[in-house]
Protein backbone atom coordinates (compact mmCIF):
# COMPACT_ATOMS: atom_id res chain seq x y z
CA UNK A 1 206.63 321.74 -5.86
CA UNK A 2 210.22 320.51 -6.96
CA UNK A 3 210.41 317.52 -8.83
CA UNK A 4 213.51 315.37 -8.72
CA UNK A 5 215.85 313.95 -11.00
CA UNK A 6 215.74 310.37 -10.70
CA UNK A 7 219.09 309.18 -10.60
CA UNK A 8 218.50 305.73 -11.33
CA UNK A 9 218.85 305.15 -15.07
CA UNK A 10 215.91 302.24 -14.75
CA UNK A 11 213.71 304.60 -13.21
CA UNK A 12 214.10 306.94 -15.03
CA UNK A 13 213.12 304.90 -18.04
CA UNK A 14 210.54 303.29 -16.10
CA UNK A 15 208.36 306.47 -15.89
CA UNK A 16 207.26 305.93 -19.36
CA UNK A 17 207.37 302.34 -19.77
CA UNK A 18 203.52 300.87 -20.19
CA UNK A 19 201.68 299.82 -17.38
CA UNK A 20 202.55 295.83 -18.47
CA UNK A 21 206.04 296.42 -17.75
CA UNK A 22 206.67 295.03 -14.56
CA UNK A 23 210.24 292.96 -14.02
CA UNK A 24 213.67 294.80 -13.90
CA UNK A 25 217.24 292.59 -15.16
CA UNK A 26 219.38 291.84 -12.80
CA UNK A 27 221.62 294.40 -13.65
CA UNK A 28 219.25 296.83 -12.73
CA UNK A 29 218.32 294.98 -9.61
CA UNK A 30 222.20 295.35 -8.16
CA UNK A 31 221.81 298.52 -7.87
CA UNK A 32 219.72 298.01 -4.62
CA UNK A 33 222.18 298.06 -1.63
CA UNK A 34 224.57 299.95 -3.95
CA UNK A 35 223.26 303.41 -5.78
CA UNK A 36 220.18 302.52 -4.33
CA UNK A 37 218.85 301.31 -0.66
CA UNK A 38 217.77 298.11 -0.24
CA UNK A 39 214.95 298.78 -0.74
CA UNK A 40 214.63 300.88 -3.61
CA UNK A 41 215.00 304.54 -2.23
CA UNK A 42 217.72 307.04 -3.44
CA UNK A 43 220.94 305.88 -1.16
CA UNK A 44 222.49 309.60 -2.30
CA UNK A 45 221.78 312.74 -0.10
CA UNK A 46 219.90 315.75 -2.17
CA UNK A 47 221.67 318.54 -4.34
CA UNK A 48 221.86 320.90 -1.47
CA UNK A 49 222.57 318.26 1.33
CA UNK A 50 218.87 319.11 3.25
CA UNK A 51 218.31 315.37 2.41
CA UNK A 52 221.24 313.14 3.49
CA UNK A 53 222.69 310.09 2.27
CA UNK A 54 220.79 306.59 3.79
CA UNK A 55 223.24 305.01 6.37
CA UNK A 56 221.38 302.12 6.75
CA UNK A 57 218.65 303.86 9.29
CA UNK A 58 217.90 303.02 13.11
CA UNK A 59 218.91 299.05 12.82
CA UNK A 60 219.19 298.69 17.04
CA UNK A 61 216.70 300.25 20.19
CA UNK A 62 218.11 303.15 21.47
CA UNK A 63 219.87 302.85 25.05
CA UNK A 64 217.34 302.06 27.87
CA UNK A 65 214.49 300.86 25.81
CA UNK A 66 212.61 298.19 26.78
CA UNK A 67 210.10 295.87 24.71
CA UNK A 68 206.94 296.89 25.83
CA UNK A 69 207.94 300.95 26.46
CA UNK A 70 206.53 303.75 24.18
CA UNK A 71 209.73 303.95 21.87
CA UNK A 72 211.96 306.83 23.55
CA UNK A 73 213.05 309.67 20.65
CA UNK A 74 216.54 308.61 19.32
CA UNK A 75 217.02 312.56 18.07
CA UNK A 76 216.01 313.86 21.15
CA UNK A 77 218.51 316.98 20.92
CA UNK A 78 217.07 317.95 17.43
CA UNK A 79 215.78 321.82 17.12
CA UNK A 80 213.17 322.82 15.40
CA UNK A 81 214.50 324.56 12.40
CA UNK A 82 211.57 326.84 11.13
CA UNK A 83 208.36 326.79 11.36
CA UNK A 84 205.89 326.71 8.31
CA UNK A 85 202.72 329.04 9.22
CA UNK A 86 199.95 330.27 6.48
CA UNK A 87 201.48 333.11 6.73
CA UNK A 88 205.16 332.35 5.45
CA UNK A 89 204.13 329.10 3.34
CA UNK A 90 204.74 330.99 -0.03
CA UNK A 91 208.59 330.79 0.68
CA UNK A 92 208.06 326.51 1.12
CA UNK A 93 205.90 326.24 -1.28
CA UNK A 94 207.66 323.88 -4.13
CA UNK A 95 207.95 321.78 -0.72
CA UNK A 96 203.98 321.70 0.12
CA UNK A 97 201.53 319.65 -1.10
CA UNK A 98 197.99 320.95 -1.73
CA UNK A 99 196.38 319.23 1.04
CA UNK A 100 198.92 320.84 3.37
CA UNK A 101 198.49 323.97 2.02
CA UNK A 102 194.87 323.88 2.50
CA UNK A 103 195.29 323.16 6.20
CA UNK A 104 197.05 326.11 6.79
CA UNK A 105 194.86 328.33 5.08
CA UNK A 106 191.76 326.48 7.20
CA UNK A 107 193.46 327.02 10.48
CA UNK A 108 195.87 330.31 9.79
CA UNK A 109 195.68 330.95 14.03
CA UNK A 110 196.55 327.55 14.79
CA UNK A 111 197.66 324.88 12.48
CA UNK A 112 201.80 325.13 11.58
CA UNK A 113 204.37 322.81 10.92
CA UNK A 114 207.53 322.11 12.59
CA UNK A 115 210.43 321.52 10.71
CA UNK A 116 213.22 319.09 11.69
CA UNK A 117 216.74 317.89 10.33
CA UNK A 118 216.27 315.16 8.39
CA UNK A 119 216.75 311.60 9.51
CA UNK A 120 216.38 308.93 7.28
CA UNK A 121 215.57 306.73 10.23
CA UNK A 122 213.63 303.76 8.15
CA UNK A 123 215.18 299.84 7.71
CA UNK A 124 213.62 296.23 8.05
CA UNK A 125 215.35 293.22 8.95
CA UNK A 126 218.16 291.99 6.16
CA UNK A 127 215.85 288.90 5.11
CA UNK A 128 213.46 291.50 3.92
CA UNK A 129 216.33 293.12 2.23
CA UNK A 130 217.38 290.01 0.22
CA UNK A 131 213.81 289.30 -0.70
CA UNK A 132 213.11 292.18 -2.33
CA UNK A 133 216.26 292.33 -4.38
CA UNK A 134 214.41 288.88 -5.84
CA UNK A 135 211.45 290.37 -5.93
CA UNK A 136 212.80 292.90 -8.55
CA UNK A 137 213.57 290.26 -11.36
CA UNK A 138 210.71 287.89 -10.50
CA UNK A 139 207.83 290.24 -9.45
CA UNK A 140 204.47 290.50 -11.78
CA UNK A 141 201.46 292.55 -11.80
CA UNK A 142 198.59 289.71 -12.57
CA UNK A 143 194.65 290.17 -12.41
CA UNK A 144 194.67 293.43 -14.99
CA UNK A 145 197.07 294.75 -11.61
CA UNK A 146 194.27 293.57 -9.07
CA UNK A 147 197.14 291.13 -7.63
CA UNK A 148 201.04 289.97 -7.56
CA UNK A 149 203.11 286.88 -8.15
CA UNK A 150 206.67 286.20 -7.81
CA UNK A 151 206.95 288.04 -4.72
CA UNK A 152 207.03 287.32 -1.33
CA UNK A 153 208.50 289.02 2.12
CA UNK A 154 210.11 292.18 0.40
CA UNK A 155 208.64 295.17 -1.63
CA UNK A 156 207.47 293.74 -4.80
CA UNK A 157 209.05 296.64 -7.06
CA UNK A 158 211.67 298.25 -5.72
CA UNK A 159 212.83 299.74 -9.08
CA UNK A 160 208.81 300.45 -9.96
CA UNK A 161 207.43 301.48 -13.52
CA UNK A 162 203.82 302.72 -12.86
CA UNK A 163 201.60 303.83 -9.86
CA UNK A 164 200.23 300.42 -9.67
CA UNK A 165 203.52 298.95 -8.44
CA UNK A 166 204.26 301.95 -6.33
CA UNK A 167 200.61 301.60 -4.38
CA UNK A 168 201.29 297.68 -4.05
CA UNK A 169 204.73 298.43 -2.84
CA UNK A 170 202.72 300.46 0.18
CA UNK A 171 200.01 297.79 0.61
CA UNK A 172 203.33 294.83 0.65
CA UNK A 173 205.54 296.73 3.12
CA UNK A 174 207.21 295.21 6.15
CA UNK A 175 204.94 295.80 9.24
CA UNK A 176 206.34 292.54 11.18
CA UNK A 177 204.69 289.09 11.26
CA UNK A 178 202.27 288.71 14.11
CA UNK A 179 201.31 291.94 16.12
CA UNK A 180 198.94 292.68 18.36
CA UNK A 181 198.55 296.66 18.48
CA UNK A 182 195.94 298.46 20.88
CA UNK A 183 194.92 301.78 19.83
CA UNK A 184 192.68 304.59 19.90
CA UNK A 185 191.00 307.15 17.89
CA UNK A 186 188.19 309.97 17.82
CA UNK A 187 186.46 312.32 16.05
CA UNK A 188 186.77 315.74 17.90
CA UNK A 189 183.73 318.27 17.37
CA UNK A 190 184.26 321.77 16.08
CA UNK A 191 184.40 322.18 19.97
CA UNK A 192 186.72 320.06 20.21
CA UNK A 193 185.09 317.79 22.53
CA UNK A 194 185.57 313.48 21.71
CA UNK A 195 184.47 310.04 22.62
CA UNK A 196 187.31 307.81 22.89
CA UNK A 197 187.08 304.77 21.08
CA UNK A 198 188.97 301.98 21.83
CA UNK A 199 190.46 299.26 19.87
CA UNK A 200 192.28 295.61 20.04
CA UNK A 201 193.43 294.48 16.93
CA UNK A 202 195.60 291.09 15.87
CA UNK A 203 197.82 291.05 12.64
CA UNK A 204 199.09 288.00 10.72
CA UNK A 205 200.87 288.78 8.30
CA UNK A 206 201.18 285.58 5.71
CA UNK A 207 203.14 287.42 3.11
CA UNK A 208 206.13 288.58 5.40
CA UNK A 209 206.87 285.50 7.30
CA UNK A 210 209.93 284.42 6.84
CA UNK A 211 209.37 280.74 5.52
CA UNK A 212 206.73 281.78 3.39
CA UNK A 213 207.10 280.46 0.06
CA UNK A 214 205.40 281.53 -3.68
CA UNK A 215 203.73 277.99 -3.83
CA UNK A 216 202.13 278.27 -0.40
CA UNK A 217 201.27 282.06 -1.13
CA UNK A 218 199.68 281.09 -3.93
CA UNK A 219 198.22 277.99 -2.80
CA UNK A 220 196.42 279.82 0.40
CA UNK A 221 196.01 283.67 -2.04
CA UNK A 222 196.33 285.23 2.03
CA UNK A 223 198.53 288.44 2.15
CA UNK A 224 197.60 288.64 6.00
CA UNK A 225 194.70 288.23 8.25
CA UNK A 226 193.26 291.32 10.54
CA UNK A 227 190.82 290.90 13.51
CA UNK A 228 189.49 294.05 14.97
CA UNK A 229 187.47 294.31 18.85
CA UNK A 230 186.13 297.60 20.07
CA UNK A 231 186.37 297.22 23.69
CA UNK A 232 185.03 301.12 24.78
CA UNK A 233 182.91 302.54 24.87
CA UNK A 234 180.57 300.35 26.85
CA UNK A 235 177.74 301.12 24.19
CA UNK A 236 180.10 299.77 21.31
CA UNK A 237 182.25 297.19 22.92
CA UNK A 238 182.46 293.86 21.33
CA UNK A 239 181.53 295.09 17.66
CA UNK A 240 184.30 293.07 16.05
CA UNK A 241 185.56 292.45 12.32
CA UNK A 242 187.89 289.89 10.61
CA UNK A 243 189.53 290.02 7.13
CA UNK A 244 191.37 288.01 4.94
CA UNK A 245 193.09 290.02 2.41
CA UNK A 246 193.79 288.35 -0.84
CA UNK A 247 197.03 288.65 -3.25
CA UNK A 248 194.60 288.05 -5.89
CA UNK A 249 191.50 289.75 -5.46
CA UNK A 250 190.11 288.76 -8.86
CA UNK A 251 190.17 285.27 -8.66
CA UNK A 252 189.16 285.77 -4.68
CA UNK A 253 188.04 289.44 -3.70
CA UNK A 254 188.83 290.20 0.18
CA UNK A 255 186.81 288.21 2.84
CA UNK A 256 185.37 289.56 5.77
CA UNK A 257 183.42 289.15 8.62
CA UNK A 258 181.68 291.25 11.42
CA UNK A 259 180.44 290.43 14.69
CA UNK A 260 177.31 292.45 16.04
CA UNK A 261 176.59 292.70 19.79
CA UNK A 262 173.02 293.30 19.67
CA UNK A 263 172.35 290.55 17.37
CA UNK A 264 175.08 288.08 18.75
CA UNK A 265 175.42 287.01 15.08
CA UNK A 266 178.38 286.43 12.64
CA UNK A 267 177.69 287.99 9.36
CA UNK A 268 179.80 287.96 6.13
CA UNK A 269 180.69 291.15 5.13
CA UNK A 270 181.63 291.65 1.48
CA UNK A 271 180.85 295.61 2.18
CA UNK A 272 183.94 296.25 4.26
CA UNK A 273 185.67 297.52 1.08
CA UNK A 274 186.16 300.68 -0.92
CA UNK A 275 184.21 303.67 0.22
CA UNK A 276 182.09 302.18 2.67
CA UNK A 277 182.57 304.25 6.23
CA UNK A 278 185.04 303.31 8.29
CA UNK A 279 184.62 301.42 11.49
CA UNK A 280 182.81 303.40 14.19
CA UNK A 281 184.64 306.66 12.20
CA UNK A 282 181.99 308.90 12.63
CA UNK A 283 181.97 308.86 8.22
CA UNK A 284 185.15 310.62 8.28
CA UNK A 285 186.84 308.22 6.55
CA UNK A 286 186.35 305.67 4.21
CA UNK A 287 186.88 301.69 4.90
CA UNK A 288 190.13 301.84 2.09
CA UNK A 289 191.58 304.67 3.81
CA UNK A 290 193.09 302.69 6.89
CA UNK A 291 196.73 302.46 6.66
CA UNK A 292 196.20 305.54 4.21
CA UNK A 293 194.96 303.22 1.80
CA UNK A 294 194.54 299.38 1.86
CA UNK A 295 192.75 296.20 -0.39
CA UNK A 296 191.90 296.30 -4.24
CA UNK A 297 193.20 298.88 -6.41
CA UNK A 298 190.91 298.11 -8.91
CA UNK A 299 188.25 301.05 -9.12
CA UNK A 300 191.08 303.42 -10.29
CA UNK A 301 193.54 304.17 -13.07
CA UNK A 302 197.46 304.55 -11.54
CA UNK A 303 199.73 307.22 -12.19
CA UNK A 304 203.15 307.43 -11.37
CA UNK A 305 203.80 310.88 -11.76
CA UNK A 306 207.39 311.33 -10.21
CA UNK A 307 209.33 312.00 -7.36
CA UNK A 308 209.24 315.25 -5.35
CA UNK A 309 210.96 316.58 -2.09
CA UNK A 310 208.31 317.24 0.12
CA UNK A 311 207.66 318.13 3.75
CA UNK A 312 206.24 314.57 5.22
CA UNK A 313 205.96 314.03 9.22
CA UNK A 314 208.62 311.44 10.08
CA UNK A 315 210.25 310.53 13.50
CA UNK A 316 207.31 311.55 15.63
CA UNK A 317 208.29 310.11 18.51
CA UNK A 318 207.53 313.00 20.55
CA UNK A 319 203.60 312.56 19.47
CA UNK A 320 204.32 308.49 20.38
CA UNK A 321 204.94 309.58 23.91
CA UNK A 322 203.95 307.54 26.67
CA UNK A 323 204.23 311.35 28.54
CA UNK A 324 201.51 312.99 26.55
CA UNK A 325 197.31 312.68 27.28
CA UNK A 326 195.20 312.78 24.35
CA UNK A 327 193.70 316.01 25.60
CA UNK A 328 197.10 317.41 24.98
CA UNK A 329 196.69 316.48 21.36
CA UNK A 330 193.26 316.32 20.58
CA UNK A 331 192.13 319.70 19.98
CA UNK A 332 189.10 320.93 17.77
CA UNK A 333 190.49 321.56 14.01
CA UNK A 334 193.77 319.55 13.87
CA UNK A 335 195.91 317.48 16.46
CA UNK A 336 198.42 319.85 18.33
CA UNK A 337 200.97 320.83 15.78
CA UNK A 338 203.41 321.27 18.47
CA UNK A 339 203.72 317.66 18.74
CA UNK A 340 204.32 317.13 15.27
CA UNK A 341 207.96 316.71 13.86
CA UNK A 342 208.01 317.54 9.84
CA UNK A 343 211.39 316.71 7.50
CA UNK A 344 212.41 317.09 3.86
CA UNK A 345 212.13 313.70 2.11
CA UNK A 346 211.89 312.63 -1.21
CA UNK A 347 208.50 311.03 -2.11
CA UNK A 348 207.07 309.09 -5.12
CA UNK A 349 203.79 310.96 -6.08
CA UNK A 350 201.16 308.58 -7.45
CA UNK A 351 197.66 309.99 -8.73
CA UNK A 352 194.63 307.70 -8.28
CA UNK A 353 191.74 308.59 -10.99
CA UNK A 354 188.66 306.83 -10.84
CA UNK A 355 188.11 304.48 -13.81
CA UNK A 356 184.35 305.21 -15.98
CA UNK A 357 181.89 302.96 -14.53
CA UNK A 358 183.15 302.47 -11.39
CA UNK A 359 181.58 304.25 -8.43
CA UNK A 360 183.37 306.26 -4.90
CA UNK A 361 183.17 309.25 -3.39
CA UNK A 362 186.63 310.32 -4.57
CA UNK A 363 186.86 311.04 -8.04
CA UNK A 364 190.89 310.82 -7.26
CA UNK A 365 193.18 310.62 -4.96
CA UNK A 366 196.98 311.70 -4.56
CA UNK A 367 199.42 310.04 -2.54
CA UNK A 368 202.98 310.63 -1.34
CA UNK A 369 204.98 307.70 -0.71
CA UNK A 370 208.19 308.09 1.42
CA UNK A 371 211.27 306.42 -0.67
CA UNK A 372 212.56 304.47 2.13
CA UNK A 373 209.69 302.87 3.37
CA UNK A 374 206.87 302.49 0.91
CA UNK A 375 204.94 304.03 3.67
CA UNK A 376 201.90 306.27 1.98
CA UNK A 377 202.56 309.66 4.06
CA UNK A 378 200.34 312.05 2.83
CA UNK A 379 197.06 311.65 0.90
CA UNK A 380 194.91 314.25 -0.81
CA UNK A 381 191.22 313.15 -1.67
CA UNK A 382 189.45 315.18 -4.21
CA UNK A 383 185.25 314.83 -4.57
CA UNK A 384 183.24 314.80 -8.18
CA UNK A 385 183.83 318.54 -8.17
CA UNK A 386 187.43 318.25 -8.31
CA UNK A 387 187.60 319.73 -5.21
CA UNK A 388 190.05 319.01 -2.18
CA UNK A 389 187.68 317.20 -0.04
CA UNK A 390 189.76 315.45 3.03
CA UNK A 391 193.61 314.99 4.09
CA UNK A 392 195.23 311.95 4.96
CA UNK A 393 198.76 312.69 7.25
CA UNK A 394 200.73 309.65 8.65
CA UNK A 395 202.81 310.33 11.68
CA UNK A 396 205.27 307.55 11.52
CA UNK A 397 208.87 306.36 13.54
CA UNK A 398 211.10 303.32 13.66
CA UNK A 399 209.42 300.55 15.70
CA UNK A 400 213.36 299.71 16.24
CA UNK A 401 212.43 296.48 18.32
CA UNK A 402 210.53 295.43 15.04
CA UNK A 403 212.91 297.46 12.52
CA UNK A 404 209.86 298.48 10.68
CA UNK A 405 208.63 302.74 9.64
CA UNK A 406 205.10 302.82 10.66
CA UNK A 407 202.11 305.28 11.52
CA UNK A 408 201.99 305.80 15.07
CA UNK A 409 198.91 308.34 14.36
CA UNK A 410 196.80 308.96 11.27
CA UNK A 411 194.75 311.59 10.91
CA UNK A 412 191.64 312.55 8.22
CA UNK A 413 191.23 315.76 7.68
CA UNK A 414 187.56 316.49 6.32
CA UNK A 415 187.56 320.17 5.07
CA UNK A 416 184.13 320.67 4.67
CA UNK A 417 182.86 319.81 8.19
CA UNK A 418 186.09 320.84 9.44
CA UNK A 419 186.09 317.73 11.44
CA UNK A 420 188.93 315.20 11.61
CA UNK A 421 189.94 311.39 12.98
CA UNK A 422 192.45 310.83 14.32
CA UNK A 423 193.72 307.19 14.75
CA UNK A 424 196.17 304.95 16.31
CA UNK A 425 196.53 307.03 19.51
CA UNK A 426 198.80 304.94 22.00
CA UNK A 427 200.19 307.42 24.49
CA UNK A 428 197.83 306.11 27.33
CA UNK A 429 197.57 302.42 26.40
CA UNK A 430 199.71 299.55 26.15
CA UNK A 431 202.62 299.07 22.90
CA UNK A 432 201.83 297.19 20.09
CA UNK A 433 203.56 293.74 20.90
CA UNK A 434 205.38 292.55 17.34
CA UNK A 435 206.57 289.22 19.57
CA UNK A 436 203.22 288.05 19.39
CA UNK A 437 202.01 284.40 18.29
CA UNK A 438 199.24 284.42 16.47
CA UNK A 439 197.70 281.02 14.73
CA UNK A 440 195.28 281.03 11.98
CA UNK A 441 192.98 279.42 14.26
CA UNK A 442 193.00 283.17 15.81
CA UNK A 443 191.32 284.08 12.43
CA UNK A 444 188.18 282.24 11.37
CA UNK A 445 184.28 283.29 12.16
CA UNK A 446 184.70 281.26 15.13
CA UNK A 447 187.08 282.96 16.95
CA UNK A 448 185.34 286.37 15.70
CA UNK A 449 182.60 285.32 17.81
CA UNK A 450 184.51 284.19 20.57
CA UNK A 451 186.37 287.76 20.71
CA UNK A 452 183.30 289.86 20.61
CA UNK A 453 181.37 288.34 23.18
CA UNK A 454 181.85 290.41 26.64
């Protein structure tokens, strides 16, 4: 796989700087908006012009959208420009990653990928912008890196020196401020057949409003609140959980709650963390996986091991569609690849090795982090073996009504039932609503109840 030149002269000092290196000068921080986007990315196009220079990205709907429609495709005269099969991946491969190539040797009949222009579609609103270039001179790993301080609203490290920062930059990303999102998922047999399980979920996000300050940040240590109902099936409706995430999680680890029908009871739930199975997931992923990889880094060692141009699915608005069924993209193996829109972007690779003593069913992890977003795009898990164990893929667009680059389907590839997840689904259900008003009142054991009682 290529690896890049970095072109920023901090960066490229920053790949060997110790892992207590954390602040940039302010010299280095005016290059965001200028050589660099706003948010940290490479503003340049690529040697060969496959990549393009950032214009700013999708900062207004496209004509005829409405809030509250599936998000019509602003590229919708884009061709596919090849097609990556297992049987022509040798000539891509300094573009593939390993879990990619793996699915294509799993699935060599069915399982492709379709490659698009690229369109460096991401932005967030300008306030985000502006906090993040003060993030840059004021931001701090704390905790041995198990939290932040002296950030708020933007990426914490735009101009990052280790994995650690990179991973938090993913974990601190815009996603809006209160949301209310209603999605799907399931876990097709080998046959291909799938219970569809749905869910309601409510957002606050603490660290991204825009009045937040550091004192009340750190006087509340809330990144965001989540509150998650199963309302089908019938046999599972009303399971419910609530977290608070922390933005330190030594001095207060991650608190969370579930609700169980059967027993009508409110439990803490310090388990909902790590490698524990996934909600109703069918144990085909684990709970740190959602969002392609969420709460404390602490079990593993962070490396930042560079940037590469890679393959990554972006703009799939066409797998967003309000027009599609989920039969039409469940099918057993993989989603439908026809659905899927691939492009070249740059991507910080990060490797995730667990630390001695600590204990989860992957020994490491690699993950692919899109430039412009700090979105985590692709994930490869690896077991004690060192083998390739399961795939993470984020489809993502531009929520344009929200200006934020998000997953509008995740999928977890596990390669040795040759099973997968795949979550988020929206095509038949209602829009995540990012105009929402959500109080923390919505977010206490109380109101946990309250929600899953049917």
């Amino acid at each position: 796989m290529k690896k890049l030149t970095i072109l920023s002269a901090a960066v490229i000092m920053a790949l060997g700087a110790p892992a207590a290196l954390a602040k940039v000068s302010q010299a280095d921080a005016d290059t965001l908006g200028t050589t660099l986007t706003p948010l940290g990315g490479e503003k340049a196009a690529n040697a060969d012009g496959s990549i393009p220079a950032w214009d700013g990205g999708i900062t207004k709907p496209v004509a005829g959208y409405t809030k509250g429609m599936h998000h019509p495709d602003p590229f919708p005269e884009d061709k596919i420009l090849f097609t990556i099969t297992n049987a022509n991946k040798a000539q891509y491969a300094e573009f593939l990653t390993p879990g990619q190539n793996k699915l294509l040797e799993l699935y060599p009949d069915t399982y492709k990928m379709n490659v698009y222009q690229t369109r460096r579609s991401a932005s967030v609103p300008q306030y985000v912008y502006d906090a993040t270039k003060k993030n840059a001179v004021n931001a701090e790993l704390v905790s041995q890196g198990n939290g932040i301080s002296g950030a708020t609203i933007g990426v914490p490290f735009p101009i990052p020196a280790t994995g650690l920062e990179v991973i938090w930059n993913h974990i601190l990303r815009y996603r809006g401020v209160d949301v209310e999102t209603y999605r799907s998922q399931a876990a097709p047999t080998s046959s291909g057949s799938y219970t569809l399980v749905e869910n309601a979920e409510e957002i606050r996000f603490e660290y991204t409003r825009p009045d937040i300050t550091l004192d009340k940040l750190k006087e509340t240590n809330t990144l965001f609140y989540f509150k998650q109902v199963v309302t089908q099936p019938a046999r599972l409706a009303g399971t419910a959980l609530l977290v608070k995430e922390t933005m330190d999680q030594e001095a207060l680890p991650r608190q969370a709650w579930t609700y169980n029908t059967g027993q009508r009871r409110v439990r803490k739930a310090p388990n909902v963390a790590f490698d524990t199975p996934g909600t109703v997931s069918d144990g085909l992923r684990t709970t740190d996986d959602f969002d392609m990889f969420n709460g404390s880094p602490s079990r593993y060692n962070w490396e930042l091991v560079g940037k590469k141009e890679v393959y990554i699915p972006y703009n799939d608005y066409k797998l967003h569609s309000d027009k599609l069924k989920y039969d039409q993209i469940l099918k057993p193996g993989h989603i439908n690849p026809e659905y899927a829109r691939y492009e070249k972007h740059r991507v910080w690779e990060v490797k995730a090795t667990l630390k001695d003593g600590m204990r989860h069913i992957y020994k490491s992890r690699v993950f692919y982090i899109d430039e412009d977003s700090w979105q985590v795009s692709l994930t490869d898990m690896y077991d004690n073996r060192d083998e390739l164990y399961r795939v993470g893929v984020a489809h993502t667009i531009n929520y344009y009504d929200a200006l934020t680059n998000w997953s509008t389907l995740e999928v977890f590839h596990d390669l040795q039932s040759r099973r997968y997840l795949a979550m988020g689904l929206d095509n038949e259900g209602r829009m995540y609503n990012f105009d929402a008003s959500l109080s923390e009142s919505n977010f206490t054991p109380d109101a946990l109840r309250r929600a899953g009682i049917r």
